[in-house]
C-alpha atoms as a PDB file:
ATOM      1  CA  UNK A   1      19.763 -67.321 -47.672  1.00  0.00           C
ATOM      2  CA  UNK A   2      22.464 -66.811 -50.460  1.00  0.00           C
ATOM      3  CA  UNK A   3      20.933 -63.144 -51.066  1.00  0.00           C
ATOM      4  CA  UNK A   4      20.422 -62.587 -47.899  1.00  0.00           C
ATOM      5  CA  UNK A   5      24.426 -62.713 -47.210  1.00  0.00           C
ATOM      6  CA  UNK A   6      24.896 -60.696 -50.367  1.00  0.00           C
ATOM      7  CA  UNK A   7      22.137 -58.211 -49.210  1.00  0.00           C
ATOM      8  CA  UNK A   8      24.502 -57.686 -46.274  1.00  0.00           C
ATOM      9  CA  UNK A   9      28.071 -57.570 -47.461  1.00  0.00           C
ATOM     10  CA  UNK A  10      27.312 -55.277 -50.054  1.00  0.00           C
ATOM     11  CA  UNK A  11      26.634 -52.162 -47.270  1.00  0.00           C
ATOM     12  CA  UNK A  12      22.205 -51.847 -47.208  1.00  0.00           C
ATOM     13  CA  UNK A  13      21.116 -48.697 -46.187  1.00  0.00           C
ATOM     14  CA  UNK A  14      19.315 -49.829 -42.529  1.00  0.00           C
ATOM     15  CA  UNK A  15      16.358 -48.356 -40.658  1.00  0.00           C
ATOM     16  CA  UNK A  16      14.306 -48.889 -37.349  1.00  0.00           C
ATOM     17  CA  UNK A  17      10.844 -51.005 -38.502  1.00  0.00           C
ATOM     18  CA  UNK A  18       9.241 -49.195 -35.805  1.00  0.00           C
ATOM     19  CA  UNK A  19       5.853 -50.611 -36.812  1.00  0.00           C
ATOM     20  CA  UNK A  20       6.605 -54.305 -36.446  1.00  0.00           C
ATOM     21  CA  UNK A  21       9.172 -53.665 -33.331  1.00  0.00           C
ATOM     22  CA  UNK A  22       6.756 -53.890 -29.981  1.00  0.00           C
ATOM     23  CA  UNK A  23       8.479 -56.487 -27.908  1.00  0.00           C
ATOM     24  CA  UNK A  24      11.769 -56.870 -29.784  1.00  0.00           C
ATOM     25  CA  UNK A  25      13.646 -54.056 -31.653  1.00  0.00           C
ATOM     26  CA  UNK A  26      13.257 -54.919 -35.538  1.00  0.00           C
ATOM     27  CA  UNK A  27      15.453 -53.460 -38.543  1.00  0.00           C
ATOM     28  CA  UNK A  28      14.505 -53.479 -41.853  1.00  0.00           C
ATOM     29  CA  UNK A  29      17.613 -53.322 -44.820  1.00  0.00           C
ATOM     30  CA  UNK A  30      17.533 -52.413 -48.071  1.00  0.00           C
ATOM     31  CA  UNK A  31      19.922 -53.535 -50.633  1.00  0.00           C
ATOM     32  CA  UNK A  32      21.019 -55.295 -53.821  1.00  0.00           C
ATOM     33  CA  UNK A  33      22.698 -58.920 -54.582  1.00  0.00           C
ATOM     34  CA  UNK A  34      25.331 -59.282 -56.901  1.00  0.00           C
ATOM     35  CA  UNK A  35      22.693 -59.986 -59.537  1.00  0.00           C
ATOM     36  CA  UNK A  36      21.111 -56.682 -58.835  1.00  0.00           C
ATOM     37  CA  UNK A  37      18.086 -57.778 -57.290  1.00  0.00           C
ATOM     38  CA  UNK A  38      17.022 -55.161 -54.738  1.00  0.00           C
ATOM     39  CA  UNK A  39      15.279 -56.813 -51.739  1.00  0.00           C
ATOM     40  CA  UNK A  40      14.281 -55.716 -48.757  1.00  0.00           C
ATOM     41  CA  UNK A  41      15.108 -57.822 -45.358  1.00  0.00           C
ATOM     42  CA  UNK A  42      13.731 -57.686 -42.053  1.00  0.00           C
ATOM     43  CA  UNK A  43      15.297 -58.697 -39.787  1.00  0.00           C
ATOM     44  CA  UNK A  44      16.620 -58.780 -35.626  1.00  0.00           C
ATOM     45  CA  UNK A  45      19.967 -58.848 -33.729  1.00  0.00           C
ATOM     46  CA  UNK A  46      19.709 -62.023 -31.277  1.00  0.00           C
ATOM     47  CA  UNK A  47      22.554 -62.960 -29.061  1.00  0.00           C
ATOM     48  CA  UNK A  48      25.172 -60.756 -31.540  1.00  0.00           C
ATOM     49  CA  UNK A  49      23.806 -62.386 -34.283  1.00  0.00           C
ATOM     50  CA  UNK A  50      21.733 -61.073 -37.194  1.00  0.00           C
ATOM     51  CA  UNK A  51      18.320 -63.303 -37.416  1.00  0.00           C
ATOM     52  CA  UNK A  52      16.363 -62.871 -40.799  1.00  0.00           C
ATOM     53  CA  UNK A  53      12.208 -62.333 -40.614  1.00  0.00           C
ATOM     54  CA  UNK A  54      11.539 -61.968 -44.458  1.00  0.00           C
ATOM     55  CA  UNK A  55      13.135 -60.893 -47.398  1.00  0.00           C
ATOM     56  CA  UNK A  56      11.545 -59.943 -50.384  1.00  0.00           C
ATOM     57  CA  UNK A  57      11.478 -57.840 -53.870  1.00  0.00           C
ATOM     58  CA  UNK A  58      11.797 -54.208 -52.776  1.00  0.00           C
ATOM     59  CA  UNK A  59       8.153 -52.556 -53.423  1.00  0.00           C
ATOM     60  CA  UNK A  60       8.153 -49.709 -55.727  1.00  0.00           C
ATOM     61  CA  UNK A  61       8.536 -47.166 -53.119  1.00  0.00           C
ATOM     62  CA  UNK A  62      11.378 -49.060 -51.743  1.00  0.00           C
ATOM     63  CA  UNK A  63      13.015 -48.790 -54.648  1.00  0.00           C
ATOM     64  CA  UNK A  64      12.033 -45.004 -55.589  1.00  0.00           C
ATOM     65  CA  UNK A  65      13.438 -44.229 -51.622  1.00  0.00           C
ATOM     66  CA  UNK A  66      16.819 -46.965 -52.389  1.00  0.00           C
ATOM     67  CA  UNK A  67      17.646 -45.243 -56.135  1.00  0.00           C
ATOM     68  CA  UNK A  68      17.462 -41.775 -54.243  1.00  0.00           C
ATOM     69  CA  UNK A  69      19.824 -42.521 -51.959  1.00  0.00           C
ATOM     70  CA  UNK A  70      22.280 -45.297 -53.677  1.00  0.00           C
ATOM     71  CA  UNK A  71      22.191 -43.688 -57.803  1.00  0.00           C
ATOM     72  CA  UNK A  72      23.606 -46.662 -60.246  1.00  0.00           C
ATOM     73  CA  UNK A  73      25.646 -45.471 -62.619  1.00  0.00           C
ATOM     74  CA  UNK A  74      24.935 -47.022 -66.217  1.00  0.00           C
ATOM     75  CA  UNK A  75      25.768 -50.759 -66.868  1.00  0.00           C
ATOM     76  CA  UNK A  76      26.431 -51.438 -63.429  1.00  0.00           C
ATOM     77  CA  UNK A  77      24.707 -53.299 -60.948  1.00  0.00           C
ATOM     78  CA  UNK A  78      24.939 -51.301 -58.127  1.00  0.00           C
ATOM     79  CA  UNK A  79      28.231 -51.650 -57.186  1.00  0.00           C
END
């Protein structure tokens, strides 16, 4: 759950997962660690508290939607 914290305190751009949310509202994030992995996390807000589904390796077009909206500069690792 290490990257899962990182995925979090490093600001992931956050959506609605409005195809997995029918009985409880579902968000998916999108983010890197501090080892630049970009994952993806879904994930639920339970009793004020943030409850992780899955996270995963960002597809590809997670990654070509994530570089469009968070550019890297050169030698960093995104941020």
């Amino acid at each position: 759950m290490r990257e899962a914290e990182e995925l979090f305190l490093k600001g992931p751009q956050v959506m609605a997962d409005d195809r997995h949310s029918e009985r409880e509202k579902r968000w998916l994030a999108l983010g890197h660690t501090d080892d630049g992995r970009l994952l993806s996390c879904a994930f639920k807000v339970r009793d004020a508290r943030l409850r992780v589904i899955s996270i995963r390796p960002m597809s590809r077009r997670e990654r070509k939607w994530y570089a469009e909206k968070n550019p890297i500069r050169e030698g960093s690792a995104g941020g």
